[in-house]
N, C-alpha and C. Protein backbone atom coordinates (compact mmCIF):
# COMPACT_ATOMS: atom_id res chain seq x y z
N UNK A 1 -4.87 -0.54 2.33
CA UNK A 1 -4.48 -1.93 2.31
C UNK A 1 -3.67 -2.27 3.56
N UNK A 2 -2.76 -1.44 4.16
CA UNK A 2 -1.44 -1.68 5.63
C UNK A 2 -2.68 -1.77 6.38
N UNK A 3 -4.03 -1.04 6.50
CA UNK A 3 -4.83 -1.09 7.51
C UNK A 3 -5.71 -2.33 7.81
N UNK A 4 -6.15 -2.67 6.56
CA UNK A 4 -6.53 -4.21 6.19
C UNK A 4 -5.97 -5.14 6.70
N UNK A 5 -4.39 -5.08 6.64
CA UNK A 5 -3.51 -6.31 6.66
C UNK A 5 -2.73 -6.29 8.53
N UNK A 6 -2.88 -5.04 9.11
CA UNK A 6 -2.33 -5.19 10.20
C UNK A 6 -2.83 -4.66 11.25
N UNK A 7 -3.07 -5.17 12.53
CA UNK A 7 -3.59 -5.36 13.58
C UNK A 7 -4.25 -3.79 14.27
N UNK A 8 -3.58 -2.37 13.69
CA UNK A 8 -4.60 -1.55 14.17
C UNK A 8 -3.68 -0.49 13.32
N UNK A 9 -3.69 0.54 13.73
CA UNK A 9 -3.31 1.43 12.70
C UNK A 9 -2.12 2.07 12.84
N UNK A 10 -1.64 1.91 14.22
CA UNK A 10 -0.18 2.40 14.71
C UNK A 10 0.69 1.50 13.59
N UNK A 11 0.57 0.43 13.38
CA UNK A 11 1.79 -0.71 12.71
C UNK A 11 1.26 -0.30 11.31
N UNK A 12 -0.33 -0.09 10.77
CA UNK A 12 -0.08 0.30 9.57
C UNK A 12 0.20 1.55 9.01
N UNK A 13 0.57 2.09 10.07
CA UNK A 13 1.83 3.83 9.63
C UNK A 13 3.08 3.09 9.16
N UNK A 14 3.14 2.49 10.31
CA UNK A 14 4.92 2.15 10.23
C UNK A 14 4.96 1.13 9.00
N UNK A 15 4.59 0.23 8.57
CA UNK A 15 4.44 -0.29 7.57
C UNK A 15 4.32 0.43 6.13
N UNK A 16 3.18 1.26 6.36
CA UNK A 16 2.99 1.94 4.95
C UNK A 16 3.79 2.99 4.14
N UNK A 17 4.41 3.87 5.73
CA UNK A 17 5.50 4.86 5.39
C UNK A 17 6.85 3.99 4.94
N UNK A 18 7.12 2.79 5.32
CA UNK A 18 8.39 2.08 5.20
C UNK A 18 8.27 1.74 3.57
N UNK A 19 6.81 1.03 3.04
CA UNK A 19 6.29 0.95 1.60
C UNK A 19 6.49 2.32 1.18
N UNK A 20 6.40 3.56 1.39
CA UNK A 20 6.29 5.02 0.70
C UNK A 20 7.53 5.31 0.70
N UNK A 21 8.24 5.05 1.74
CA UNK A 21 9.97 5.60 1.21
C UNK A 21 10.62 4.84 0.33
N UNK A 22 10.42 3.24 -0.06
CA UNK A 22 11.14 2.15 -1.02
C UNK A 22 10.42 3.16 -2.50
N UNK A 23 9.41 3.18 -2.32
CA UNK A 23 8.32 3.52 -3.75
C UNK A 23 9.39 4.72 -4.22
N UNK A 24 9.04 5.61 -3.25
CA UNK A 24 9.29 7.21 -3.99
C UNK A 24 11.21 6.96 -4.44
N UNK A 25 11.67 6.23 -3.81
CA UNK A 25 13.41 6.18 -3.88
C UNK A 25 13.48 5.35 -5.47
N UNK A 26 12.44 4.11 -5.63
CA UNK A 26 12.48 3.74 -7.12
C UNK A 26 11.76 4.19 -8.30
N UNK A 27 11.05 5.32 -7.82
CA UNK A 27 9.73 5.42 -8.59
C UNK A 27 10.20 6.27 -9.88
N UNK A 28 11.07 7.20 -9.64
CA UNK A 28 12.17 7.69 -10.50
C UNK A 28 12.14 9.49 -10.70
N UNK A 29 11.63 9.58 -9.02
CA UNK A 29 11.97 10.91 -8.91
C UNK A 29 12.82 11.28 -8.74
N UNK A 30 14.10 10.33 -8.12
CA UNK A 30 15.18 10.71 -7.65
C UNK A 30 15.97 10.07 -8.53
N UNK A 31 15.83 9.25 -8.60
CA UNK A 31 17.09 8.36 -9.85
C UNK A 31 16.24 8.46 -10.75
N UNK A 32 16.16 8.76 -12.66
CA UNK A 32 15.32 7.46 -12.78
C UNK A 32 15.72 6.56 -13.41
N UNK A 33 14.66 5.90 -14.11
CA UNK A 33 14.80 4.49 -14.26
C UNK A 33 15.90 4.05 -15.33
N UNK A 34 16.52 4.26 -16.23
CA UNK A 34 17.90 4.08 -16.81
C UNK A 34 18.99 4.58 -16.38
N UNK A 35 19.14 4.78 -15.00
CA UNK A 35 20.39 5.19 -14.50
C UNK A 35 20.09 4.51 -12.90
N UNK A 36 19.30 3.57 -12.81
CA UNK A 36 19.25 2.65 -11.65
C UNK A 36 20.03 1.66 -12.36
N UNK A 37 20.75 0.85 -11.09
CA UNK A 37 21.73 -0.14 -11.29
C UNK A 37 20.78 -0.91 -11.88
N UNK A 38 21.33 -2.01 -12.80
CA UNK A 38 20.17 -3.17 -13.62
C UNK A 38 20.12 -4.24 -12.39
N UNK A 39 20.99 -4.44 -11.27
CA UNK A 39 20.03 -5.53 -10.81
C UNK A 39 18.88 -5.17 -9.45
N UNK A 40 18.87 -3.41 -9.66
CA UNK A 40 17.54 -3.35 -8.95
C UNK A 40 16.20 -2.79 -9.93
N UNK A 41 16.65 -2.83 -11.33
CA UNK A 41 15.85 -2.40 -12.11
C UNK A 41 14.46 -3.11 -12.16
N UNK A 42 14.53 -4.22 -11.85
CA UNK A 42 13.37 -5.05 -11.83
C UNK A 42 12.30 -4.49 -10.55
N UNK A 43 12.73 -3.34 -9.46
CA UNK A 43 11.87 -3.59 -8.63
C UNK A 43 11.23 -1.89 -9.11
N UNK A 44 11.78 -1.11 -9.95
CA UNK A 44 11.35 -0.19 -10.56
C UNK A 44 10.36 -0.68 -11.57
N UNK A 45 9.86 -1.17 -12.31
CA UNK A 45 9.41 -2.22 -12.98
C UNK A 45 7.67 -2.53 -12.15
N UNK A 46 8.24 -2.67 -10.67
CA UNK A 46 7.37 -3.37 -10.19
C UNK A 46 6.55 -2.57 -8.89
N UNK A 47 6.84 -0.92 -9.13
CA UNK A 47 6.64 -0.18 -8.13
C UNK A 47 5.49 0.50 -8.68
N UNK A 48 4.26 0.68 -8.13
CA UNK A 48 3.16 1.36 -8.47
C UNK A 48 3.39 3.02 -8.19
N UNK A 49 3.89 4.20 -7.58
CA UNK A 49 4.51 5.10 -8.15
C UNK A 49 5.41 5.27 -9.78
N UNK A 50 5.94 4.30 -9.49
CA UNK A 50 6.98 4.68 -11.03
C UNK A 50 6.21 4.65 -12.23
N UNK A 51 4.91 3.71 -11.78
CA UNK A 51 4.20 3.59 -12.74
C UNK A 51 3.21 4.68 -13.51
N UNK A 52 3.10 5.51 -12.22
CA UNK A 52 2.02 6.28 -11.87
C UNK A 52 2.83 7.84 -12.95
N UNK A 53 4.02 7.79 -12.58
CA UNK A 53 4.85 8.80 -12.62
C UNK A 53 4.91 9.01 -14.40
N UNK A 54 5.40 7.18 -14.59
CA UNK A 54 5.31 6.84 -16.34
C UNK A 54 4.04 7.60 -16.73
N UNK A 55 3.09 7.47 -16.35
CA UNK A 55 1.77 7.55 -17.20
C UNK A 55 1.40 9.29 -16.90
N UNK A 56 2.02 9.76 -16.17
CA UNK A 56 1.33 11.13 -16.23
C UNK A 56 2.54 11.94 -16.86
N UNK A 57 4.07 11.61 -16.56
CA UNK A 57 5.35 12.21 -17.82
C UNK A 57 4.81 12.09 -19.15
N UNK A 58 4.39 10.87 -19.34
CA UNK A 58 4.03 10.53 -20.79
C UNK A 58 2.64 11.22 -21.28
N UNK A 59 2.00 11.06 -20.60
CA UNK A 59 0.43 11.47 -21.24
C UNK A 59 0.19 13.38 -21.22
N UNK A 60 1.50 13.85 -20.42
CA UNK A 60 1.05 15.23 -20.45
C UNK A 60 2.42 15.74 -21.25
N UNK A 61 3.73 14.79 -21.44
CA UNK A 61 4.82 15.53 -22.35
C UNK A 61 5.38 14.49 -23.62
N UNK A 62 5.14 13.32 -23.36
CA UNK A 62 5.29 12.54 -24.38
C UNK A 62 5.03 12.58 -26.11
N UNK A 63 4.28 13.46 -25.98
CA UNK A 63 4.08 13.75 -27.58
C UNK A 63 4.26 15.32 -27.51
N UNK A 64 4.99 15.88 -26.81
CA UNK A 64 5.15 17.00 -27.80
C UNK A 64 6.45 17.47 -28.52
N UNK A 65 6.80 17.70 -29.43
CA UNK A 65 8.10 18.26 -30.53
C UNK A 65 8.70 19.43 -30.37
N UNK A 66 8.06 20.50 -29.43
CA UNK A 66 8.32 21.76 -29.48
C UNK A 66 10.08 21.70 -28.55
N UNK A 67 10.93 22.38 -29.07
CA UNK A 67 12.23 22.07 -28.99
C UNK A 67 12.81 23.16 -27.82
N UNK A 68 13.51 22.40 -26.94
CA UNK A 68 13.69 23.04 -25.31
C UNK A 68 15.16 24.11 -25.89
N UNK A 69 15.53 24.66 -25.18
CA UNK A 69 16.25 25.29 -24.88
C UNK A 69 17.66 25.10 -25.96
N UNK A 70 18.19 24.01 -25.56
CA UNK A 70 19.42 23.07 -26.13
C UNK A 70 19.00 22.77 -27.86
N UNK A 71 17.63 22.59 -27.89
CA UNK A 71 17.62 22.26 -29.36
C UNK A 71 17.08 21.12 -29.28
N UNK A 72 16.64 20.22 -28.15
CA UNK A 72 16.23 18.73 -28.51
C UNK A 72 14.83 18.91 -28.08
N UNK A 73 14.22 18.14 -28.70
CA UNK A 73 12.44 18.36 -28.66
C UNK A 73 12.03 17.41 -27.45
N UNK A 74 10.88 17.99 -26.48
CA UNK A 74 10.76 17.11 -25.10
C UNK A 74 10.65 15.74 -25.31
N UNK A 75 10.02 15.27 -26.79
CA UNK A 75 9.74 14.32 -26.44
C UNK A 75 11.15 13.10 -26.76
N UNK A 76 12.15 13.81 -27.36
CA UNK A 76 12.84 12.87 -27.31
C UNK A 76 13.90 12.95 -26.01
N UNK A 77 13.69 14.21 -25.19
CA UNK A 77 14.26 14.18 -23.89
C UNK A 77 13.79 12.99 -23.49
N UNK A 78 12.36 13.34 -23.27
CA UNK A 78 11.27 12.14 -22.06
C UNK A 78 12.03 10.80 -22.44
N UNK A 79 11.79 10.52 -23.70
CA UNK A 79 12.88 8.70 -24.26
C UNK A 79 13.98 8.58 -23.82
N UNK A 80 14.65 9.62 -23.83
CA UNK A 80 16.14 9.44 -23.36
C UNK A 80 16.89 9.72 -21.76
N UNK A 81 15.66 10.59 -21.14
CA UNK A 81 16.12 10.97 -19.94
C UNK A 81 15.36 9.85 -19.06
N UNK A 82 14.12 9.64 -18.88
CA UNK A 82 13.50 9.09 -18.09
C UNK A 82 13.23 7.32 -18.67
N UNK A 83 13.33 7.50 -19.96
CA UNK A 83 13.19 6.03 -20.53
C UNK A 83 12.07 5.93 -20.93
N UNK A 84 11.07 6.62 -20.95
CA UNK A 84 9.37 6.67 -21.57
C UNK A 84 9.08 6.84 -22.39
N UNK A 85 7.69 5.66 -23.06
CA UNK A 85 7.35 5.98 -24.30
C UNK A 85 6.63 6.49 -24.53
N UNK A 86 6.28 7.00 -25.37
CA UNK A 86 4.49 7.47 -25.78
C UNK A 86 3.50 6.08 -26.12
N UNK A 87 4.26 5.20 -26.74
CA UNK A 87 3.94 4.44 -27.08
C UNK A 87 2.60 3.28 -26.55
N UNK A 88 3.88 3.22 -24.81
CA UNK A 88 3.13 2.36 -24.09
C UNK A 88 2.04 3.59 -23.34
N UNK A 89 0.88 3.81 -23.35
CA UNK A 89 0.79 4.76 -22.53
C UNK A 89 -0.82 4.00 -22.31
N UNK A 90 -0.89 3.18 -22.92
CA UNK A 90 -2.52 2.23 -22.93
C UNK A 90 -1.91 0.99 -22.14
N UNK A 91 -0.42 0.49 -22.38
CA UNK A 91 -0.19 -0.15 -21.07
C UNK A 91 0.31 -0.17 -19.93
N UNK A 92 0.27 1.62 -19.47
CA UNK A 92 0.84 2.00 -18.51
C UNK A 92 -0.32 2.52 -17.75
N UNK A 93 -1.48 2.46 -18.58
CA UNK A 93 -3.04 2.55 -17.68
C UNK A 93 -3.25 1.63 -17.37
N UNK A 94 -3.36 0.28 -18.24
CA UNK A 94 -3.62 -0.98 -17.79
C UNK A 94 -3.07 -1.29 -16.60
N UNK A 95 -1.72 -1.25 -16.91
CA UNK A 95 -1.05 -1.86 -14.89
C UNK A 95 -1.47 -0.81 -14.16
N UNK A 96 -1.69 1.01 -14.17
CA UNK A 96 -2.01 1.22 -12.90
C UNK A 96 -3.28 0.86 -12.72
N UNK A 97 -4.51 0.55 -13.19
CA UNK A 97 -5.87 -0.16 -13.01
C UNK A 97 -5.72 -1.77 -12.21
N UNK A 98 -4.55 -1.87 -12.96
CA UNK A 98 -3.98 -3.46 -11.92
C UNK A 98 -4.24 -3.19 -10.69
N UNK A 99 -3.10 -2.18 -10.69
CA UNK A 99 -2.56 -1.76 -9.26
C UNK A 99 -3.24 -1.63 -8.16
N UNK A 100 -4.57 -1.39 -8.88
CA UNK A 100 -5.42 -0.46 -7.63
C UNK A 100 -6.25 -1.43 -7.50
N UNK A 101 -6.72 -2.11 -8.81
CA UNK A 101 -8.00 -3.52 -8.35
C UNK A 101 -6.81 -4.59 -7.24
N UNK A 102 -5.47 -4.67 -7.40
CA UNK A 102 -4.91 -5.25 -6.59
C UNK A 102 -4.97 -5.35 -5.11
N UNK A 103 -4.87 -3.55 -5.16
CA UNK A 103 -4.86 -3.16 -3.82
C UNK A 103 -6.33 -3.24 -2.84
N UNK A 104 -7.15 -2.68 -3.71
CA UNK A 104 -8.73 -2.78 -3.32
C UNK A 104 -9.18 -4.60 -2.80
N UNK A 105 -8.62 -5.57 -3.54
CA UNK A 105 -8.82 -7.09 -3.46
C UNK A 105 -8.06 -7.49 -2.38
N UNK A 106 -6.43 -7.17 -2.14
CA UNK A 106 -6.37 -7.45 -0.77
C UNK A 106 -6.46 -6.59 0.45
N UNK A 107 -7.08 -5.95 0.24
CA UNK A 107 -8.08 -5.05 1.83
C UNK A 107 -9.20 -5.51 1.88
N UNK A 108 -9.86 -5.82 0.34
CA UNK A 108 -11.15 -6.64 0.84
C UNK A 108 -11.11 -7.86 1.46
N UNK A 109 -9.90 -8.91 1.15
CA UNK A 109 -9.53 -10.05 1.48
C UNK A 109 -9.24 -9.74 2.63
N UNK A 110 -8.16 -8.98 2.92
CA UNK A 110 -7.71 -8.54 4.47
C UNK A 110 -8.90 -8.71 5.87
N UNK A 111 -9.80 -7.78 5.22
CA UNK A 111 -10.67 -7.08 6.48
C UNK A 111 -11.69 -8.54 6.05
N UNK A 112 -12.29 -9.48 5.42
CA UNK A 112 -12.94 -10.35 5.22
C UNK A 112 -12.35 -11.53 6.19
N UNK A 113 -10.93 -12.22 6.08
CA UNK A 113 -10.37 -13.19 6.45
C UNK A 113 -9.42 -13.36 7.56
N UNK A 114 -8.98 -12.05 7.97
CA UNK A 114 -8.00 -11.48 9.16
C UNK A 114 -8.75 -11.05 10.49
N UNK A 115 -8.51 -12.02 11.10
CA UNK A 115 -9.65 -11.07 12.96
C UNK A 115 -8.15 -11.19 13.90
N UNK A 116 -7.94 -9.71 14.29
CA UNK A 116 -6.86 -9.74 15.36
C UNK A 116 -7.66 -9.72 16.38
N UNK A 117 -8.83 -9.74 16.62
CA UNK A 117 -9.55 -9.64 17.97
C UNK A 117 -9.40 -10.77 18.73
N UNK A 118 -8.85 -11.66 18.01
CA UNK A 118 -8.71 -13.37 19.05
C UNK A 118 -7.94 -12.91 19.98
N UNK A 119 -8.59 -14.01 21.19
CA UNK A 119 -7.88 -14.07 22.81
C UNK A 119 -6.68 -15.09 22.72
């Protein structure tokens, strides 16, 4: 999509890596998402990593009971540490399918409606 949207491919490094360091800092590898301040919580929310991250924590530990170390079963770690449900896990496919018809629509739009070749 950075390649779509900008004039050759040097600017869509610098662009895309600048998008890859915001992502991975909210996505909730490093913080996660209930221990981000609430008024940047909304952009965790709105980051296609975090999303990505939700749906594969959940779909590969979200349901299981078998009890860690301490005595608490993963899956009520996963609820309490990371904030994930099992629950949503049909609408945590849905938005990343968003995500990607999103992304695919404006590169097609991009490379369709954008000519940097003008003099």
């Amino acid at each position: 999509m950075a390649v779509g949207l900008t004039p050759n491919y040097h600017i869509a490094s610098i662009v895309s890596s600048a998008f890859y360091a915001i992502w991975n800092l909210f996505s909730g590898f490093v913080i996660p998402r209930p221990r981000v301040p609430i008024w940047w919580r909304w952009y965790c929310w709105a980051c296609p990593v975090a999303w990505t991250l939700y749906g594969l924590v959940v779909s590969q530990f979200g349901d299981i009971e078998t009890p860690m170390e301490d005595g608490t079963p993963v899956k009520v770690f996963v609820e309490n540490y990371f904030g994930f449900k099992h629950s949503w896990l049909g609408w945590v496919a849905t938005v990343v399918a968003a995500f990607a018809f999103l992304f695919a629509s404006l590169f097609g739009f991009a490379i369709m409606k954008f000519n940097f070749q003008k003099r």
